[in-house]
N, C-alpha and C. Protein backbone atom coordinates (compact mmCIF):
# COMPACT_ATOMS: atom_id res chain seq x y z
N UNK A 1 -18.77 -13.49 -3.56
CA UNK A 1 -18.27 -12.20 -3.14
C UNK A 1 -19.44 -11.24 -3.02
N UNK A 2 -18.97 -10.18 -2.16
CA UNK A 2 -19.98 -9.43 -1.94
C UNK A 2 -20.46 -8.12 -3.17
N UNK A 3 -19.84 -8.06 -4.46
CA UNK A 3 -20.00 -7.46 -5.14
C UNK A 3 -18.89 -6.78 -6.15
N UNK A 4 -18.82 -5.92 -6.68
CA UNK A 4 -17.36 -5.59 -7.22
C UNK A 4 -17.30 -4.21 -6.20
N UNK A 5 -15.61 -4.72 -6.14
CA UNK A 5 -14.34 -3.77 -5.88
C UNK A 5 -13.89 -2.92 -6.77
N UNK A 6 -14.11 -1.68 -6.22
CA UNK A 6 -13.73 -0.61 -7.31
C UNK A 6 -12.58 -0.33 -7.25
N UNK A 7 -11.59 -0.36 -8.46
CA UNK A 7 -10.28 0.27 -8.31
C UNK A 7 -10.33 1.80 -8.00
N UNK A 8 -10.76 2.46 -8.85
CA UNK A 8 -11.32 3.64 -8.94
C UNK A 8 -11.99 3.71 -10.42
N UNK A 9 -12.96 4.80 -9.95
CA UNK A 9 -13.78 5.79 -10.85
C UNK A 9 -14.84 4.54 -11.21
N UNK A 10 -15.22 3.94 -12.11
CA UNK A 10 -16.03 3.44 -13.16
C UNK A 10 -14.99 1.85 -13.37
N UNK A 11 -13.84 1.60 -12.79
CA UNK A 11 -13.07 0.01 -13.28
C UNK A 11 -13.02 -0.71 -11.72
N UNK A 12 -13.62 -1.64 -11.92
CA UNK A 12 -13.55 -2.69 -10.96
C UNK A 12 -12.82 -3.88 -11.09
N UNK A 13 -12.78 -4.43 -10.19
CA UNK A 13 -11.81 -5.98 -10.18
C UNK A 13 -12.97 -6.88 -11.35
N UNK A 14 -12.34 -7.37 -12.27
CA UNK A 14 -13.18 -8.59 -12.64
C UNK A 14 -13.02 -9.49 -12.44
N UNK A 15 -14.57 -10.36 -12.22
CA UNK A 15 -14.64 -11.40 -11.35
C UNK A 15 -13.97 -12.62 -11.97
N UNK A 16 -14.27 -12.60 -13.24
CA UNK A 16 -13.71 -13.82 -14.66
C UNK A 16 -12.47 -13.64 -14.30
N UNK A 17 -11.63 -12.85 -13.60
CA UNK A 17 -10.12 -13.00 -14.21
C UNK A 17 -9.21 -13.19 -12.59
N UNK A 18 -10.04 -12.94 -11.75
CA UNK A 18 -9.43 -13.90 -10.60
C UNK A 18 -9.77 -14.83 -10.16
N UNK A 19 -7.90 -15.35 -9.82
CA UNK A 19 -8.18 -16.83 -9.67
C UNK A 19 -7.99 -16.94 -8.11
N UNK A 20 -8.71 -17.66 -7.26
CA UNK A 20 -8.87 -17.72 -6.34
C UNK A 20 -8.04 -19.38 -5.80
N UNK A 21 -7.42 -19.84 -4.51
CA UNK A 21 -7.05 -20.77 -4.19
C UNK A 21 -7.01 -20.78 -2.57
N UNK A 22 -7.57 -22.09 -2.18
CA UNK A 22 -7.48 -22.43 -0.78
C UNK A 22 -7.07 -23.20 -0.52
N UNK A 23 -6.04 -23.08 1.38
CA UNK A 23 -5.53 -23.82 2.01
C UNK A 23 -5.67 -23.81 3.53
N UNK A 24 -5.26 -24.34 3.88
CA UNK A 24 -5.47 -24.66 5.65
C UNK A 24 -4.18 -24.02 6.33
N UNK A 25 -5.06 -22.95 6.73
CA UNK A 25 -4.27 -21.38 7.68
C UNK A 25 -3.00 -22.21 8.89
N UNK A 26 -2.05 -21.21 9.02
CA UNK A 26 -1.31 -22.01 9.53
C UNK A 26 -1.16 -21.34 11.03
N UNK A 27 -0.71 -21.93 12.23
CA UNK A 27 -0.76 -21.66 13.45
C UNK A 27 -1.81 -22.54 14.21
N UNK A 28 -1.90 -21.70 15.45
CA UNK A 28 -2.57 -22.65 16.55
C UNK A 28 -3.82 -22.29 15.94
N UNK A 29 -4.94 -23.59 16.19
CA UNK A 29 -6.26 -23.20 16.42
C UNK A 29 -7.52 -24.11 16.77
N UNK A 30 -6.67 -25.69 17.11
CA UNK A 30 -7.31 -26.58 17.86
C UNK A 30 -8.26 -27.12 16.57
N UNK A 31 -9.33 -27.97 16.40
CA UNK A 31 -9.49 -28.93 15.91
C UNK A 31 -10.17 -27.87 14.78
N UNK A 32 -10.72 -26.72 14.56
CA UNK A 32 -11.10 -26.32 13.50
C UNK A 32 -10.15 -26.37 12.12
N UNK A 33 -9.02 -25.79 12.71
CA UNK A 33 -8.00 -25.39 11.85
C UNK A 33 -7.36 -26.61 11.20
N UNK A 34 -7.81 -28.06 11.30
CA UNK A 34 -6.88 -28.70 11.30
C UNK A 34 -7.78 -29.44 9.47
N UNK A 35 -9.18 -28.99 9.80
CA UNK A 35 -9.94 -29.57 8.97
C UNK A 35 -10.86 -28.64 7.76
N UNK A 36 -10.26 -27.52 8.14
CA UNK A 36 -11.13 -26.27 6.95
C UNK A 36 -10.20 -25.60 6.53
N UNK A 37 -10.31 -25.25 4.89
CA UNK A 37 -9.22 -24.60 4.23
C UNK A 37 -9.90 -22.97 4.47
N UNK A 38 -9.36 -22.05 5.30
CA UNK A 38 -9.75 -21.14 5.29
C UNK A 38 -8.58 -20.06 4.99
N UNK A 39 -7.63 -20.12 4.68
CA UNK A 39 -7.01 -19.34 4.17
C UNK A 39 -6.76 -18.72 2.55
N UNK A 40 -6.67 -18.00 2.21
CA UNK A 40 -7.23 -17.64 0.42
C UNK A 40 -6.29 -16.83 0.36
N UNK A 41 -5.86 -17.28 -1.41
CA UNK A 41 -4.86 -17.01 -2.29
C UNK A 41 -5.50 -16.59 -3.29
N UNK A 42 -5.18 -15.02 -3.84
CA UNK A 42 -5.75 -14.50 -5.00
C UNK A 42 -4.87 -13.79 -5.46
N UNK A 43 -5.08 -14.27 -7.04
CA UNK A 43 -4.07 -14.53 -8.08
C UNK A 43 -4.97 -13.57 -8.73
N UNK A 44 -4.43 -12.29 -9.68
CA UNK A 44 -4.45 -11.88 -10.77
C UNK A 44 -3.40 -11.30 -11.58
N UNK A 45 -4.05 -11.77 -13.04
CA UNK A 45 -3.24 -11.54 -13.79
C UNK A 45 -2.78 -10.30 -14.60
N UNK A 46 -2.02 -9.83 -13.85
CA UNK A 46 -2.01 -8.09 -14.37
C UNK A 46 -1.18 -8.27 -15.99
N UNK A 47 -0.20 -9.14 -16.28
CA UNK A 47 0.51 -8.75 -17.54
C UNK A 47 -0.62 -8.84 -18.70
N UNK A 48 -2.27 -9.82 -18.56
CA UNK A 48 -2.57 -9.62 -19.28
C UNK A 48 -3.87 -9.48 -18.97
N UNK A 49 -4.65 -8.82 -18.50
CA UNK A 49 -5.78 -8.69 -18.41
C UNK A 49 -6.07 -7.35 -19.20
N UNK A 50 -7.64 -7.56 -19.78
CA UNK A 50 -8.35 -6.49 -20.31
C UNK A 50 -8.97 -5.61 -19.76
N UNK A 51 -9.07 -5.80 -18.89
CA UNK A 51 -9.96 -4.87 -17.76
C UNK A 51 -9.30 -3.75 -17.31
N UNK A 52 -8.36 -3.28 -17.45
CA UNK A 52 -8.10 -2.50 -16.98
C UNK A 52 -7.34 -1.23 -18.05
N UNK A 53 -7.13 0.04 -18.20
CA UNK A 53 -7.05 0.64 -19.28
C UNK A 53 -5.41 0.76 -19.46
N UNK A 54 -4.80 0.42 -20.89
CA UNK A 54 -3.19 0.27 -21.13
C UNK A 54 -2.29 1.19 -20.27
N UNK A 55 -3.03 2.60 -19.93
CA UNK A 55 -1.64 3.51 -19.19
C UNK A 55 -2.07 3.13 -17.94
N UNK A 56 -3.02 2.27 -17.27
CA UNK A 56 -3.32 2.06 -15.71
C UNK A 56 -2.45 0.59 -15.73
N UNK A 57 -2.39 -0.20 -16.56
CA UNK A 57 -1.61 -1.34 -16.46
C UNK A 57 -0.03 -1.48 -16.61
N UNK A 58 0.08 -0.36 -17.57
CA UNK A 58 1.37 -0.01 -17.56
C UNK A 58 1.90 0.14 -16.27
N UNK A 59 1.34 1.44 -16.04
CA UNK A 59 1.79 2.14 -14.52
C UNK A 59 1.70 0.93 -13.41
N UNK A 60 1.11 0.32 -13.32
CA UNK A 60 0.94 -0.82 -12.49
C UNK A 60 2.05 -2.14 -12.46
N UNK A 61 2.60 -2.64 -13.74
CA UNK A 61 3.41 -3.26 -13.67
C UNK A 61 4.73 -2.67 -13.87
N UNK A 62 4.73 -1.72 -14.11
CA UNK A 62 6.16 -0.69 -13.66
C UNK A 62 5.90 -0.62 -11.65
N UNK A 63 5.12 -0.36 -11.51
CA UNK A 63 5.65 0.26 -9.73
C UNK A 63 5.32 -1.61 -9.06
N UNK A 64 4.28 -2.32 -9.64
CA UNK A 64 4.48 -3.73 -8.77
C UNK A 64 5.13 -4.96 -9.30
N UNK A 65 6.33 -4.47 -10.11
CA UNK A 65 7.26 -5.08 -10.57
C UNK A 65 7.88 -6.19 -9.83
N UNK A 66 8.46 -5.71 -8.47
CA UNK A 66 9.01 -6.24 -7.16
C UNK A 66 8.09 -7.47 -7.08
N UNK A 67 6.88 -7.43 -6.94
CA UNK A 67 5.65 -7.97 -6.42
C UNK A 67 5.02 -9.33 -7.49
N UNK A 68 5.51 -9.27 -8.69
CA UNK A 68 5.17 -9.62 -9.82
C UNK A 68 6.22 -11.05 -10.28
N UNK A 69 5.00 -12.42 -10.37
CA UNK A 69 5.49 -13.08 -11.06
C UNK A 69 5.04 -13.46 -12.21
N UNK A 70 5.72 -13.80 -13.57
CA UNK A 70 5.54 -13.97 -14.72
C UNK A 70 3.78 -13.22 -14.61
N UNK A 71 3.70 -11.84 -14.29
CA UNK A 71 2.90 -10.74 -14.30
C UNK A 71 2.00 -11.34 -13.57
N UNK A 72 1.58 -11.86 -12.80
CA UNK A 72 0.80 -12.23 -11.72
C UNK A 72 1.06 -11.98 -10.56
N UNK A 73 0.34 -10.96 -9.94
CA UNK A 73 0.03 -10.63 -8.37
C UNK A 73 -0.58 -11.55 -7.84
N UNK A 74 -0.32 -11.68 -6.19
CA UNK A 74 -1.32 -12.52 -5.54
C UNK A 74 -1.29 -11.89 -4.09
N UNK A 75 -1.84 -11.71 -3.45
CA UNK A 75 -3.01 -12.03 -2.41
C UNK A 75 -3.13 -12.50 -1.53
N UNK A 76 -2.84 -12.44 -0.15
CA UNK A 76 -3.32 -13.92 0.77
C UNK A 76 -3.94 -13.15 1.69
N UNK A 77 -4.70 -13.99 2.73
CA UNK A 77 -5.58 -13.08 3.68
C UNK A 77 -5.74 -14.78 4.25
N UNK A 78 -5.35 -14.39 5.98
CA UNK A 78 -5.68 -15.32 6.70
C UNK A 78 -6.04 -15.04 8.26
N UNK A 79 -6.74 -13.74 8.42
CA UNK A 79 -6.54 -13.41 9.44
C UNK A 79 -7.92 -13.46 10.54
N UNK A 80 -8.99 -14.02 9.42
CA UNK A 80 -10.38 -14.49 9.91
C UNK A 80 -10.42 -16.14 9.61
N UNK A 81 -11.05 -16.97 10.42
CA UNK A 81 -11.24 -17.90 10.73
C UNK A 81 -11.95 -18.47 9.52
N UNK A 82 -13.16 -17.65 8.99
CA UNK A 82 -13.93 -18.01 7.88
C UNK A 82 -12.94 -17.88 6.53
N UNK A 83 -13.85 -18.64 5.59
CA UNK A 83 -12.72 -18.44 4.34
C UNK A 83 -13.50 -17.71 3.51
N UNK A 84 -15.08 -17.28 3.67
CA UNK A 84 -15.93 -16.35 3.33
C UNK A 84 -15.02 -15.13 3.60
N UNK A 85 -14.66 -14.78 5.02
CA UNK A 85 -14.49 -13.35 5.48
C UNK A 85 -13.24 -12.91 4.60
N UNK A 86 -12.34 -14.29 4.61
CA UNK A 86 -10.81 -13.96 3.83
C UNK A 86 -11.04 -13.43 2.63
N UNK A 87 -12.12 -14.25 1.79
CA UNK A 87 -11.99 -13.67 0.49
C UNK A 87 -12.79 -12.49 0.49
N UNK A 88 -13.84 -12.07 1.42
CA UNK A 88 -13.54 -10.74 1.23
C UNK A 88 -12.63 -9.74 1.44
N UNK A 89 -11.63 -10.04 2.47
CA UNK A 89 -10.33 -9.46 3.24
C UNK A 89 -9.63 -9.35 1.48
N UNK A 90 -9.19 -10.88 1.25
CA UNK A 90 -8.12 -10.59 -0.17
C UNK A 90 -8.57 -9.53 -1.16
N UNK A 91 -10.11 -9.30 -1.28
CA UNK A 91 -10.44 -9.02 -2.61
C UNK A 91 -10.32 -7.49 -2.25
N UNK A 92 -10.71 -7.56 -1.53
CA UNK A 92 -10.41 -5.55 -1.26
C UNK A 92 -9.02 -5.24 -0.37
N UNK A 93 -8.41 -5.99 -0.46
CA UNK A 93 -6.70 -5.85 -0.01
C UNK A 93 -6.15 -5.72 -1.95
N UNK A 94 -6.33 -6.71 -2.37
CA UNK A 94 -6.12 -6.43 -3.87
C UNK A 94 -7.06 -5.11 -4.49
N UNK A 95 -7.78 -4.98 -4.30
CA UNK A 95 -8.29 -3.62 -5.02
C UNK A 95 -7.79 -2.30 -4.66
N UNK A 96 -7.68 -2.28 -2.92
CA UNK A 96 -6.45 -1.43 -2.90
C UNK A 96 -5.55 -1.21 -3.11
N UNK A 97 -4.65 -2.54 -3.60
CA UNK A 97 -3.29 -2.38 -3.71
C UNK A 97 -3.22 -1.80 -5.12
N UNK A 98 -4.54 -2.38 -6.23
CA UNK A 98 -4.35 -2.01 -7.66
C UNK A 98 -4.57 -0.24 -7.84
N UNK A 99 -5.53 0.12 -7.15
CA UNK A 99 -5.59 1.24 -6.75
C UNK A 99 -4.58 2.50 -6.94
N UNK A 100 -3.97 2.14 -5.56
CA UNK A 100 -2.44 2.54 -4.99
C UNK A 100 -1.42 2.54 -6.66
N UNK A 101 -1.68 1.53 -7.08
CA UNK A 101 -0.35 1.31 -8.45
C UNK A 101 -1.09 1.90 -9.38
N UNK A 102 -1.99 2.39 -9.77
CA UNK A 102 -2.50 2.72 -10.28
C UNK A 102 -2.52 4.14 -10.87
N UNK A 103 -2.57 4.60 -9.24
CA UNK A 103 -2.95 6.21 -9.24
C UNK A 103 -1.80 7.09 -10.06
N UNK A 104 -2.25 8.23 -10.65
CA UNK A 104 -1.19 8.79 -10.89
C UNK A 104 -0.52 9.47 -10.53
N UNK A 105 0.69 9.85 -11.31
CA UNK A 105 2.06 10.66 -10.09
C UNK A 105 1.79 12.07 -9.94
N UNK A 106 2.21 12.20 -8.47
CA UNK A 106 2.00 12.99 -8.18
C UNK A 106 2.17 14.43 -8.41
N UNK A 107 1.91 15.71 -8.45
CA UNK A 107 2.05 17.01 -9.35
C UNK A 107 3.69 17.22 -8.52
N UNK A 108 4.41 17.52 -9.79
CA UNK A 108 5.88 17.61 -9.36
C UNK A 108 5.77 19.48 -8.43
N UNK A 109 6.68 19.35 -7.17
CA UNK A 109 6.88 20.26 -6.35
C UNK A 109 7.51 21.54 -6.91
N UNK A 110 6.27 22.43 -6.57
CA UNK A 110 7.06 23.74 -7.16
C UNK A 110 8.01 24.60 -6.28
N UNK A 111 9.02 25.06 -6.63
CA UNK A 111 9.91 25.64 -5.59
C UNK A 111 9.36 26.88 -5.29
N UNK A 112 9.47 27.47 -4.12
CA UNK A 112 8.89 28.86 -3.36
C UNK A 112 9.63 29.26 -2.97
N UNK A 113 10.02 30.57 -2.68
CA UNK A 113 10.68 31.62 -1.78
C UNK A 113 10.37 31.57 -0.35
N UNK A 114 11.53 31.05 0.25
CA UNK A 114 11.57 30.61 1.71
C UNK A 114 10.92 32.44 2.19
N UNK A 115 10.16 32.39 2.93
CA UNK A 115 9.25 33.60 3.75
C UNK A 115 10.14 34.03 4.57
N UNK A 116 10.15 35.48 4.79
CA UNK A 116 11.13 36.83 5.47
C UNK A 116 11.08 36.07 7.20
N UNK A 117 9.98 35.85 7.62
CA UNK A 117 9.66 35.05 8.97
C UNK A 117 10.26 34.18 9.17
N UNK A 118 10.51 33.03 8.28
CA UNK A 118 10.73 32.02 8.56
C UNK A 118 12.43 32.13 8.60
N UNK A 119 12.55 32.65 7.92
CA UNK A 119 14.43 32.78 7.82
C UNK A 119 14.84 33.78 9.37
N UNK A 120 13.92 34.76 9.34
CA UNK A 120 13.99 35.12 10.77
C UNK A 120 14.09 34.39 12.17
N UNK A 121 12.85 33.72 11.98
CA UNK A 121 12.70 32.99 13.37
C UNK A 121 13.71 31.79 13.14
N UNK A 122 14.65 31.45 12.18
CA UNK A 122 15.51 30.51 12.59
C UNK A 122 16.75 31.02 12.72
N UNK A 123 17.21 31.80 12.11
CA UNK A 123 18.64 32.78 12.71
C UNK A 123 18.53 33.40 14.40
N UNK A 124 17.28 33.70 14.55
CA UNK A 124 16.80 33.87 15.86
C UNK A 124 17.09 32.92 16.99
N UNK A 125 16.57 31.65 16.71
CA UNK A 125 16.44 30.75 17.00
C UNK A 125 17.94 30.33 17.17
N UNK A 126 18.90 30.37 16.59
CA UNK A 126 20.39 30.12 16.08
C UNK A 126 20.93 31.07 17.18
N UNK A 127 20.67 32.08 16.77
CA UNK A 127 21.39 33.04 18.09
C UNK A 127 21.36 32.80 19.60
N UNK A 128 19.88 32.21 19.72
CA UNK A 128 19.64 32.06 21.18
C UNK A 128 20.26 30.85 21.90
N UNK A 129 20.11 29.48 20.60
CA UNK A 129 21.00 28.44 21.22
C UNK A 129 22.70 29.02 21.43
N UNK A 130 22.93 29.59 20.29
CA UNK A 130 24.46 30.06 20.58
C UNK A 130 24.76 30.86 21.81
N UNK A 131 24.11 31.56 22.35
CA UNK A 131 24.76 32.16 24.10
C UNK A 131 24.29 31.03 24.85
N UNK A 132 23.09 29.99 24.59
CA UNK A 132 23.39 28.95 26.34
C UNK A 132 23.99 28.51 25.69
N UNK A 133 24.74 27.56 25.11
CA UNK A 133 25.84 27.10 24.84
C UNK A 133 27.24 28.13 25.39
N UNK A 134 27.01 29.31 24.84
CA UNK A 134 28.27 30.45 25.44
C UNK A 134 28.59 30.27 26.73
N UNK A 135 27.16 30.28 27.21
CA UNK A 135 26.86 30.57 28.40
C UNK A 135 27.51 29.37 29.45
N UNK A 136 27.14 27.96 28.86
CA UNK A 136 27.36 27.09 29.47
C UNK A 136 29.48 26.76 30.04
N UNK A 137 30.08 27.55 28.90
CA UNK A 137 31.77 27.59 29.04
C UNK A 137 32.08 27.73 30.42
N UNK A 138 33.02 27.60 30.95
CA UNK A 138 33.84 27.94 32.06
C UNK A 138 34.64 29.14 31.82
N UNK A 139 34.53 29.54 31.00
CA UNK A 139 35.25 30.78 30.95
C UNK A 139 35.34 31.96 31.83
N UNK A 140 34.09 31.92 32.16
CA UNK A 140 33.99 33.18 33.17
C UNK A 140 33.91 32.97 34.19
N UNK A 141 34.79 32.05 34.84
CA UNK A 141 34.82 31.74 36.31
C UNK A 141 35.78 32.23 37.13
């Protein structure tokens, strides 16, 4: 690999704790494809790894729950020919994704006082559709 993947700040993917697996990509691709495992499967183990700090793992196997077997995430990347390029594709497809689960929630929305304008220009707005519509009746024929 080309180096470590930063989740964020100062924690990276560790290299000891993924497990990596190859197979032979599936679709058309004439005699290459038939004889190189270039497709890659990466496995980590989120229920128990050390690397990463208890409220970032928490948070992580709470939101990639869905995603999660017996606490193992995985990975696939098959969309380069090489199985070099894949595992770099997987390894920073997984660092983003740990990332993403990672981050924390977002600052809860504070409520504001809808603006004198804005309530204006839509009653405005309200009035004007209401005469072409008026407008549009047969009434005054």
């Amino acid at each position: 690999m080309s180096g470590p993947y930063v989740i964020r700040g100062a924690v990276s993917l560790p290299e000891q704790e993924l497990m990596w697996r190859f197979s032979r990509s599936s679709g058309p691709g004439g005699q290459h494809v038939n004889t190189s495992s270039s497709q890659v499967e990466l496995r980590f183990d989120l229920a128990r790894t050390e690397s990463l700090p208890p409220v970032w793992r928490e948070r992580a196997l709470e939101r990639l729950a869905d995603r999660l077997v017996d606490g193992v995430i995985t990975v696939r990347a098959s969309e380069h020919r090489s199985q070099w390029r894949n595992r770099e594709a997987a390894a920073v497809r997984m660092a983003a994704l740990l990332a993403q689960a990672t981050a924390p929630p977002p600052a809860p929305r504070k409520a504001r006082k809808v603006p004198k304008g804005v309530v204006e220009r839509r009653l405005r707005n309200k009035r004007r559709r209401s005469e072409l519509k008026r407008g549009r009746s047969g009434r005054d024929w």
